[in-house]
C-alpha atoms as a PDB file:
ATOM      1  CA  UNK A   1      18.585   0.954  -8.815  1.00  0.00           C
ATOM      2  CA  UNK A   2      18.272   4.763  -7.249  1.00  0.00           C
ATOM      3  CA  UNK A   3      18.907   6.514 -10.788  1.00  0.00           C
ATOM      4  CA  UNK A   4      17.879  10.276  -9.490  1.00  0.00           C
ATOM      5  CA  UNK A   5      18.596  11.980  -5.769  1.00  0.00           C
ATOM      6  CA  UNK A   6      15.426  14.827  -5.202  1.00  0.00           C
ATOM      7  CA  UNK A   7      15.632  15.194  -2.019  1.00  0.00           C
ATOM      8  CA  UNK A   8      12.233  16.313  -0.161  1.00  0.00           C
ATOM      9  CA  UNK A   9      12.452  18.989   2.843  1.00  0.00           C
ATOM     10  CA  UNK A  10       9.350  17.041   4.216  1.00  0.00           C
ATOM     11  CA  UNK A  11      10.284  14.804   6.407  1.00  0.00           C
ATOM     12  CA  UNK A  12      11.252  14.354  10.425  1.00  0.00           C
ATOM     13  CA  UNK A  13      12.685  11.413  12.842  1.00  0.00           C
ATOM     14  CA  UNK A  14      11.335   7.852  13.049  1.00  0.00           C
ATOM     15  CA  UNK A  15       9.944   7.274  16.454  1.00  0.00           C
ATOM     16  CA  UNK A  16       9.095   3.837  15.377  1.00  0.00           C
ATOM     17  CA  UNK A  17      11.244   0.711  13.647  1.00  0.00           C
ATOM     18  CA  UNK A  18      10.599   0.088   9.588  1.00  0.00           C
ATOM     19  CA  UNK A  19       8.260  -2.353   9.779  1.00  0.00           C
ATOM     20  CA  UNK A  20       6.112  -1.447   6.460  1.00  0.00           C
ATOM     21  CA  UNK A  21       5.787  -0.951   2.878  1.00  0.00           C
ATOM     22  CA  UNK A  22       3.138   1.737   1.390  1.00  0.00           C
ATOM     23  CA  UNK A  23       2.578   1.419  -2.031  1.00  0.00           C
ATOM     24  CA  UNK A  24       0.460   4.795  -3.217  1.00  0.00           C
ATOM     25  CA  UNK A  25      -0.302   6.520  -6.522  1.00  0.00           C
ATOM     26  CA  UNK A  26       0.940   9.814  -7.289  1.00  0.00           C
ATOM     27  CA  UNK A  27      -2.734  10.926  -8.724  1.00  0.00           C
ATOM     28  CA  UNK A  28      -1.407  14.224 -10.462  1.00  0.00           C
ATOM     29  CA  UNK A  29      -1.616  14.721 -13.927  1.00  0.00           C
ATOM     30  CA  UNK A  30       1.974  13.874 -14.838  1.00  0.00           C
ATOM     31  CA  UNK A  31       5.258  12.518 -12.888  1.00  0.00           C
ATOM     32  CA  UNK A  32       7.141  15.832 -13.038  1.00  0.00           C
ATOM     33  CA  UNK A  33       4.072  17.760 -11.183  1.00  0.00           C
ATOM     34  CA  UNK A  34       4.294  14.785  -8.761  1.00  0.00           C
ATOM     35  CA  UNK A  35       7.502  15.086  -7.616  1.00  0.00           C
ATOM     36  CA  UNK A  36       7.749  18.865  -7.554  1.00  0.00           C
ATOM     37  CA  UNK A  37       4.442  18.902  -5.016  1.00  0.00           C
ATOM     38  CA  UNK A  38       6.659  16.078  -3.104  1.00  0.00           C
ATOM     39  CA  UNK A  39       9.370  18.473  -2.844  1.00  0.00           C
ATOM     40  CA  UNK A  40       7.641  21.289  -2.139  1.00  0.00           C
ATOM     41  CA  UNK A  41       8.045  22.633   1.388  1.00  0.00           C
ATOM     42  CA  UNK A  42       4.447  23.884   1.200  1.00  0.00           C
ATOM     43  CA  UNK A  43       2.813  20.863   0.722  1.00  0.00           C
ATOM     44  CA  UNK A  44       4.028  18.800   3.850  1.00  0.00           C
ATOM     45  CA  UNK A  45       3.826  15.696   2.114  1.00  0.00           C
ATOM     46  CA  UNK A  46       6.672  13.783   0.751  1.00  0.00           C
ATOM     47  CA  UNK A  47       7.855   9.937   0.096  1.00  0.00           C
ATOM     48  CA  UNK A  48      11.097   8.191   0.408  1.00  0.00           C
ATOM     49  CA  UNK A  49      10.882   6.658  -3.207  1.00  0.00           C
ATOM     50  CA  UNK A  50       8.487   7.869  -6.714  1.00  0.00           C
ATOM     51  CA  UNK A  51       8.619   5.190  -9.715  1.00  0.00           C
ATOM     52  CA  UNK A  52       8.367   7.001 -12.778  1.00  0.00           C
ATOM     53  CA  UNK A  53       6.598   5.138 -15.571  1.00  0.00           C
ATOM     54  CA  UNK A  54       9.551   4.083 -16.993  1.00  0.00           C
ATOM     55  CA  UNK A  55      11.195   2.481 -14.247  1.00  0.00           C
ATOM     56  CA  UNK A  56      12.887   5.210 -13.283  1.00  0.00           C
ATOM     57  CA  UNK A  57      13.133   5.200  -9.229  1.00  0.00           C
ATOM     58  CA  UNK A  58      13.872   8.613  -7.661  1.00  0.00           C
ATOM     59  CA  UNK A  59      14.880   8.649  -3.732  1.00  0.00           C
ATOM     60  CA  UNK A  60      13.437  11.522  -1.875  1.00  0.00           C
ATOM     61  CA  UNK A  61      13.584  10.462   1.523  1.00  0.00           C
ATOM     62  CA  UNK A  62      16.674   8.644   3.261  1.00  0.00           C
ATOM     63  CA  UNK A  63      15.367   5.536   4.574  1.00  0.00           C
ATOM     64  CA  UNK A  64      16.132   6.102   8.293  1.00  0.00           C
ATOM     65  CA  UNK A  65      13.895   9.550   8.329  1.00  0.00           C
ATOM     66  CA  UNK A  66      10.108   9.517   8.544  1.00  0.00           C
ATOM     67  CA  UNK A  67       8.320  10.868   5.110  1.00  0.00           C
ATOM     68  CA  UNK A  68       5.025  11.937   5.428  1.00  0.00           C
ATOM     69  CA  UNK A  69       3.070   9.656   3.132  1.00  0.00           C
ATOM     70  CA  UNK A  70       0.686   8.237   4.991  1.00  0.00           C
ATOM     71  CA  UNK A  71      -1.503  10.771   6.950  1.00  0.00           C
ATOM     72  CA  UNK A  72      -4.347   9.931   8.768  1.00  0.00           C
ATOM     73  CA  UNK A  73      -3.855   5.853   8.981  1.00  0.00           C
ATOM     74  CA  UNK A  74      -3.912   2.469  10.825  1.00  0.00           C
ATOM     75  CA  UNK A  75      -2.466  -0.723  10.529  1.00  0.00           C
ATOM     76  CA  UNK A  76      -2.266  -3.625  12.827  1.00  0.00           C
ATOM     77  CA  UNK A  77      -2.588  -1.247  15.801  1.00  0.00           C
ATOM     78  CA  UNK A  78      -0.147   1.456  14.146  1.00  0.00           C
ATOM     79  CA  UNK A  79      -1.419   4.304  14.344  1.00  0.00           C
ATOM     80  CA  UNK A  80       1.751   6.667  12.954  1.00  0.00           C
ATOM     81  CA  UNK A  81       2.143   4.476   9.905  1.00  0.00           C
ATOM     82  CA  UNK A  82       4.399   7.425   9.105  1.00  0.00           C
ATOM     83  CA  UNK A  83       7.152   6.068  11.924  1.00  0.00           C
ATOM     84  CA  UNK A  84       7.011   2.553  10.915  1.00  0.00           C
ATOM     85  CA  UNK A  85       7.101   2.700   6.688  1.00  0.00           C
ATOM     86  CA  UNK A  86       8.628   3.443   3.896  1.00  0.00           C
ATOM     87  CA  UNK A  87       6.493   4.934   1.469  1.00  0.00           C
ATOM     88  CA  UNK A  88       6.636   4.169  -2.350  1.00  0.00           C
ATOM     89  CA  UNK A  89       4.655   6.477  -5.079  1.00  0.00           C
ATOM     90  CA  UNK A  90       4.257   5.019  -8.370  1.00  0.00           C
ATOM     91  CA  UNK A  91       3.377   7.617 -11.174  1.00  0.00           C
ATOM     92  CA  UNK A  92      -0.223   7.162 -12.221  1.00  0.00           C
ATOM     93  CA  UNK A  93      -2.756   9.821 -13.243  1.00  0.00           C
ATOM     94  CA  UNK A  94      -5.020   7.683 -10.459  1.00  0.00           C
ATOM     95  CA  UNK A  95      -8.686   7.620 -10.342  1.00  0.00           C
ATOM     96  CA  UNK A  96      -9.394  11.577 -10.738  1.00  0.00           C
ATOM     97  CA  UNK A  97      -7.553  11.977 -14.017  1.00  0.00           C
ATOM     98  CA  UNK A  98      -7.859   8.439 -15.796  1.00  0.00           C
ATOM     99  CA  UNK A  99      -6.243   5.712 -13.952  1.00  0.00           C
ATOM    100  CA  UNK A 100      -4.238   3.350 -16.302  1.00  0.00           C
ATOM    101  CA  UNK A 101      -2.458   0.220 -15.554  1.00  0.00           C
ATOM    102  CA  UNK A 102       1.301   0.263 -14.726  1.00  0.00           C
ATOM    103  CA  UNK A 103       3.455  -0.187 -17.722  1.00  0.00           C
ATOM    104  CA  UNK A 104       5.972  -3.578 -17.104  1.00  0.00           C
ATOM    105  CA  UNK A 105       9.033  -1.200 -16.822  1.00  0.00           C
ATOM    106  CA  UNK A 106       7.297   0.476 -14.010  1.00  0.00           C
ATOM    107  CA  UNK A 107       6.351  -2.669 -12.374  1.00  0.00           C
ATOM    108  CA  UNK A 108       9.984  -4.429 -12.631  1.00  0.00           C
ATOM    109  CA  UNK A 109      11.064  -1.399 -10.914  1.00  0.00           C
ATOM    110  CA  UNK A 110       8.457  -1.682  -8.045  1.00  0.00           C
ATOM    111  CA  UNK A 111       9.109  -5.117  -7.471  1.00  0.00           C
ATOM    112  CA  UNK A 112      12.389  -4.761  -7.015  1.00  0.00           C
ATOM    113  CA  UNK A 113      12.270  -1.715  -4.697  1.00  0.00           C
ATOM    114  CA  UNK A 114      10.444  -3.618  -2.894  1.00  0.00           C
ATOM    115  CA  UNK A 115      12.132  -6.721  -2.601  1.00  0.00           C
ATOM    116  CA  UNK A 116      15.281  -4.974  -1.662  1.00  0.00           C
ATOM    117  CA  UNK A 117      13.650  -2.950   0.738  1.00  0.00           C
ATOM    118  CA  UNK A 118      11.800  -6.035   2.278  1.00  0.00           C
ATOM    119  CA  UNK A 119      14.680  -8.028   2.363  1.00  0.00           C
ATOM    120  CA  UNK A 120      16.894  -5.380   4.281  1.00  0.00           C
ATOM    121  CA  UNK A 121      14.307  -4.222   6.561  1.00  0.00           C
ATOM    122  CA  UNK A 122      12.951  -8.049   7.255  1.00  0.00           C
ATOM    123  CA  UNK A 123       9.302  -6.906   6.669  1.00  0.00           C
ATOM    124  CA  UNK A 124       6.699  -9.943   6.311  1.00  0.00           C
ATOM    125  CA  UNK A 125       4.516 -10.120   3.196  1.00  0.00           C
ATOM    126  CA  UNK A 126       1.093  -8.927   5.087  1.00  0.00           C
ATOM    127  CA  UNK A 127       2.827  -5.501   5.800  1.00  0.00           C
ATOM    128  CA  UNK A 128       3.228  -4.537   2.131  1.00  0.00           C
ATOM    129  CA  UNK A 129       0.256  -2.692   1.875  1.00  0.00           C
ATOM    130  CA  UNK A 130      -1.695   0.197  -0.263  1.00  0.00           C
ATOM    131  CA  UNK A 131      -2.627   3.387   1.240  1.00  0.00           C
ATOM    132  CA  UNK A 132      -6.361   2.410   1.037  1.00  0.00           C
ATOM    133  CA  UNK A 133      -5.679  -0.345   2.938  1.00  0.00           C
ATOM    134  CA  UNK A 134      -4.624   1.768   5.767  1.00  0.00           C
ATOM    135  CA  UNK A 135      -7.131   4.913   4.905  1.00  0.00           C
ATOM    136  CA  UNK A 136     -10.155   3.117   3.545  1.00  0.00           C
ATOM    137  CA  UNK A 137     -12.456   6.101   4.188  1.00  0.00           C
ATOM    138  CA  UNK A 138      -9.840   8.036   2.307  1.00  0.00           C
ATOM    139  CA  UNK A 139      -7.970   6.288  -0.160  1.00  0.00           C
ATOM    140  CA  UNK A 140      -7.699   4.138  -3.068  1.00  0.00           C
ATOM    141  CA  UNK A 141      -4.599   4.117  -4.126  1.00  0.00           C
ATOM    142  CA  UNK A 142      -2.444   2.280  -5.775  1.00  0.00           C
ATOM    143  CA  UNK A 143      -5.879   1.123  -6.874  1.00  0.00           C
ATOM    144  CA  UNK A 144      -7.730  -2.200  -8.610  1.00  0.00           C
ATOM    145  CA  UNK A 145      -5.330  -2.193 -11.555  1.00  0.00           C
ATOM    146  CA  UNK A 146      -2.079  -2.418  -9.369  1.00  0.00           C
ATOM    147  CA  UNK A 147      -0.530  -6.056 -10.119  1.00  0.00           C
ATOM    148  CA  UNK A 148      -0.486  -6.668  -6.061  1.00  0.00           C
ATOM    149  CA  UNK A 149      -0.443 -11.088  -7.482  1.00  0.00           C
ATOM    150  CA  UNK A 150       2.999 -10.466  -9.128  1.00  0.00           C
ATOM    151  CA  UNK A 151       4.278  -9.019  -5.555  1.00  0.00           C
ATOM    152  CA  UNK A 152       2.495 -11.512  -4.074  1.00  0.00           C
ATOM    153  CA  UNK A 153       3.540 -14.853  -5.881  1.00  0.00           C
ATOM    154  CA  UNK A 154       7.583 -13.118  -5.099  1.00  0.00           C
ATOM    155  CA  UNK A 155       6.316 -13.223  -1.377  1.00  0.00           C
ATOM    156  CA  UNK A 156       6.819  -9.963  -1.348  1.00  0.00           C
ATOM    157  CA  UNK A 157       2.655  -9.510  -0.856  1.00  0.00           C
ATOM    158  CA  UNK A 158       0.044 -11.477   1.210  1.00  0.00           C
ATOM    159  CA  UNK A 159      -0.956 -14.612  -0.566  1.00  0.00           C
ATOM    160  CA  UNK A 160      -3.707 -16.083   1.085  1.00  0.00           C
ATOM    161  CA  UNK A 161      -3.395 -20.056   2.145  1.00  0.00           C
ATOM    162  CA  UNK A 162      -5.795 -22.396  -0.058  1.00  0.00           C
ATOM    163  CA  UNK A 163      -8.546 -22.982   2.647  1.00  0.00           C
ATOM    164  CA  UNK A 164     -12.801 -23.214   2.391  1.00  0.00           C
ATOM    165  CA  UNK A 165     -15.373 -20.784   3.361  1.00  0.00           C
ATOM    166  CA  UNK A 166     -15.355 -20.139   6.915  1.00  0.00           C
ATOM    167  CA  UNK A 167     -19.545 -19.327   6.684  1.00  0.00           C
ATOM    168  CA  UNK A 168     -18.708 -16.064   9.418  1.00  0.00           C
ATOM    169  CA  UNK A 169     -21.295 -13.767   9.743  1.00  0.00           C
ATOM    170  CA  UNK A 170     -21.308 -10.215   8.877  1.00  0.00           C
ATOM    171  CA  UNK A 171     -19.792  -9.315  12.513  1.00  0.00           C
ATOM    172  CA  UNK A 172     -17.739 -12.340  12.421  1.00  0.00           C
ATOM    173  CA  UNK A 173     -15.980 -11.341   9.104  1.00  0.00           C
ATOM    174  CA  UNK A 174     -15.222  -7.566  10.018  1.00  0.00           C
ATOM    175  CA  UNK A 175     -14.010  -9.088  13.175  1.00  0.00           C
ATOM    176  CA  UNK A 176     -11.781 -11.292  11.473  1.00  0.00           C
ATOM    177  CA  UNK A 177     -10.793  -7.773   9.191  1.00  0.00           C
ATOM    178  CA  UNK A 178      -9.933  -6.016  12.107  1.00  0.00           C
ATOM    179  CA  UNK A 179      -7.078  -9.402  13.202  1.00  0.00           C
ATOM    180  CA  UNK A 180      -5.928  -8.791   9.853  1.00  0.00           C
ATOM    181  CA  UNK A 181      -5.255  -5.102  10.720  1.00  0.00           C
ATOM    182  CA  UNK A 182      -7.439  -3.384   8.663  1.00  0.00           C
ATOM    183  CA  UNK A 183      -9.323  -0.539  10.632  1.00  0.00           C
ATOM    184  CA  UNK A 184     -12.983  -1.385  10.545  1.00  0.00           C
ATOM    185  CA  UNK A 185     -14.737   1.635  12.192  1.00  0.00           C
ATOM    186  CA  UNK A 186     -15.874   2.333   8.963  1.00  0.00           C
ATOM    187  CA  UNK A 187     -17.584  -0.859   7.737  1.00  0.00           C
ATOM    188  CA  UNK A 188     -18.295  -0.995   4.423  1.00  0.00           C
ATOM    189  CA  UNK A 189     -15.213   1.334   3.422  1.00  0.00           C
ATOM    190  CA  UNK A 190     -12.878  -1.322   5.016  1.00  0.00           C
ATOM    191  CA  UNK A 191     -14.658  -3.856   2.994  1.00  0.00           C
ATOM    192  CA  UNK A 192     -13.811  -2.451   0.051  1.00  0.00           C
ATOM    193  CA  UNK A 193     -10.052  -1.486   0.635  1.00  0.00           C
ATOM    194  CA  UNK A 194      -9.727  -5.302   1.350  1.00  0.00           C
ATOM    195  CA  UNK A 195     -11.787  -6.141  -1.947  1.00  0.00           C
ATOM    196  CA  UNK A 196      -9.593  -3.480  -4.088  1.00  0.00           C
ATOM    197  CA  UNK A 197      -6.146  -5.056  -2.747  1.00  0.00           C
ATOM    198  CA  UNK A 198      -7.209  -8.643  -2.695  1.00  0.00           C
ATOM    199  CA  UNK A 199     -10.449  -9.241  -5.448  1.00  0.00           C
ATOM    200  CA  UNK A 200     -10.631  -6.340  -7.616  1.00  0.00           C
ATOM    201  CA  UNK A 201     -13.052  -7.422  -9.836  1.00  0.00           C
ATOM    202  CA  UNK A 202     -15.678  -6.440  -7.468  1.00  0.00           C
ATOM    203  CA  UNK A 203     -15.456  -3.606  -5.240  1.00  0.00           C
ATOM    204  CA  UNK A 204     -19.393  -3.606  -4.097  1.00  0.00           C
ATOM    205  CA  UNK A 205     -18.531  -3.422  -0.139  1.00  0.00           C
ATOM    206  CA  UNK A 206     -20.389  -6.961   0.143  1.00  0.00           C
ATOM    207  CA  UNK A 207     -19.251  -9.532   2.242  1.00  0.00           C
ATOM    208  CA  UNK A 208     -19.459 -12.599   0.041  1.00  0.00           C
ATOM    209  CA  UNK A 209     -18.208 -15.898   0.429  1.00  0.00           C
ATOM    210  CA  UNK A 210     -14.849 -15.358  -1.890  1.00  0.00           C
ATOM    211  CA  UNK A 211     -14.552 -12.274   0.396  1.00  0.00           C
ATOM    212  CA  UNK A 212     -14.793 -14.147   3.263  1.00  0.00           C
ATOM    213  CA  UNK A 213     -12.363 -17.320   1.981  1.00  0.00           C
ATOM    214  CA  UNK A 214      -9.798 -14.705   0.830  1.00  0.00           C
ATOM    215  CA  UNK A 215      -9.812 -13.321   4.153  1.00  0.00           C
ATOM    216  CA  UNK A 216      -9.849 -16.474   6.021  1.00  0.00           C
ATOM    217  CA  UNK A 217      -6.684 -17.467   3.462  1.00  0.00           C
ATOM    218  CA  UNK A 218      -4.884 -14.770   4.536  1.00  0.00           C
ATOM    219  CA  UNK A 219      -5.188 -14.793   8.320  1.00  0.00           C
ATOM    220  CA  UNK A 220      -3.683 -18.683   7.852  1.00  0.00           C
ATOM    221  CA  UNK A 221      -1.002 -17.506   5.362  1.00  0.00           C
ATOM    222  CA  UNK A 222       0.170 -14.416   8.845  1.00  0.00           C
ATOM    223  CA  UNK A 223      -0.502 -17.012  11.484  1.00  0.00           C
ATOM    224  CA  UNK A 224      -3.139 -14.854  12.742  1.00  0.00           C
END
């Protein structure tokens, strides 16, 4: 699967076990400026794997080192997501210079990387996450057009359990958010990184009964 070796200087030990999948967006203006910035000792930034459009899957990062993907981020009480993931960029333009879908050849390649990864590291579907899902003030990558039903219909992505709306309030729902492991200090931002990985078609930060039945889905899919 690993057709090119670019090996990043950015990266340090684990202090944590593999426990997560990121799934960002390069957001440069092509793959080549991508991976040269993600090699680049200057920028500090790096990621164990970049998918080219074409399927092409470059390793950066060994597996058992800690890339620094994720920044500032939380996830089910993680706070150095860093430590505990293996992060994935998938070339894509992103939001700031005309986000695209992924081509199929680029997301054959993603789903496998994943499901290998998933399957050797024995990570559970609810842990394969995009970066706004664990930066919602910050990101919004891999974004609304990432195929995140494909993933999850492979169980290799949450799939949330047919159930009805649980009628929670406001509070109730962002408390139910914050089980799921979303950081909710930030309201309405968490709202919407739920609503851009799990109902894209409308990102308005508005808790909404399909909002709240997705949510409720999922927390019976994790046994939360």
């Amino acid at each position: 699967m690993i057709a090119i070796e670019r090996a990043s200087p950015n990266f340090n030990d684990r202090q944590l076990p593999v426990a997560i999948v990121v799934l960002h967006y390069t957001g440069m203006t092509s793959g080549a400026e991508a991976i040269d910035w993600l090699a680049n000792p200057a920028s500090s930034v790096s990621a164990h794997y970049v998918v080219a459009e074409d399927g092409t899957v470059i390793r950066m990062v060994a597996e058992d080192k800690r890339a620094w993907h994720a920044g500032r981020s939380y996830w089910r009480g993680i706070t150095d997501v860093n430590s505990a993931s293996i992060g994935i960029e998938i070339v894509n333009p992103g939001h700031e210079f005309g986000y695209v879908p992924f081509p199929a050849a680029q997301m054959d390649a993603v789903h496998a990387l994943v499901a290998d990864i998933c399957a050797r590291h024995a990570i559970r579907p609810g842990n394969v996450i995009g970066h706004s899902d664990i930066a919602p003030t910050r990101k919004e990558d891999p974004g609304e057009l990432f195929d995140w039903p494909r993933l999850a219909r492979a169980g290799l992505a949450a799939a949330p359990k047919p159930c009805l709306d649980p009628n929670w309030t406001d509070p109730g729902f962002l408390a139910a958010l914050g089980r799921y492991g979303y950081d909710i200090t930030a309201p309405r931002e968490a709202v919407i990184a739920f609503q851009r990985h799990h109902r894209p078609a409308r990102l308005d930060g508005v808790i909404d009964a399909e909002s709240r039945t997705i949510l409720k889905g999922l927390l019976l899919a994790e046994g939360l």
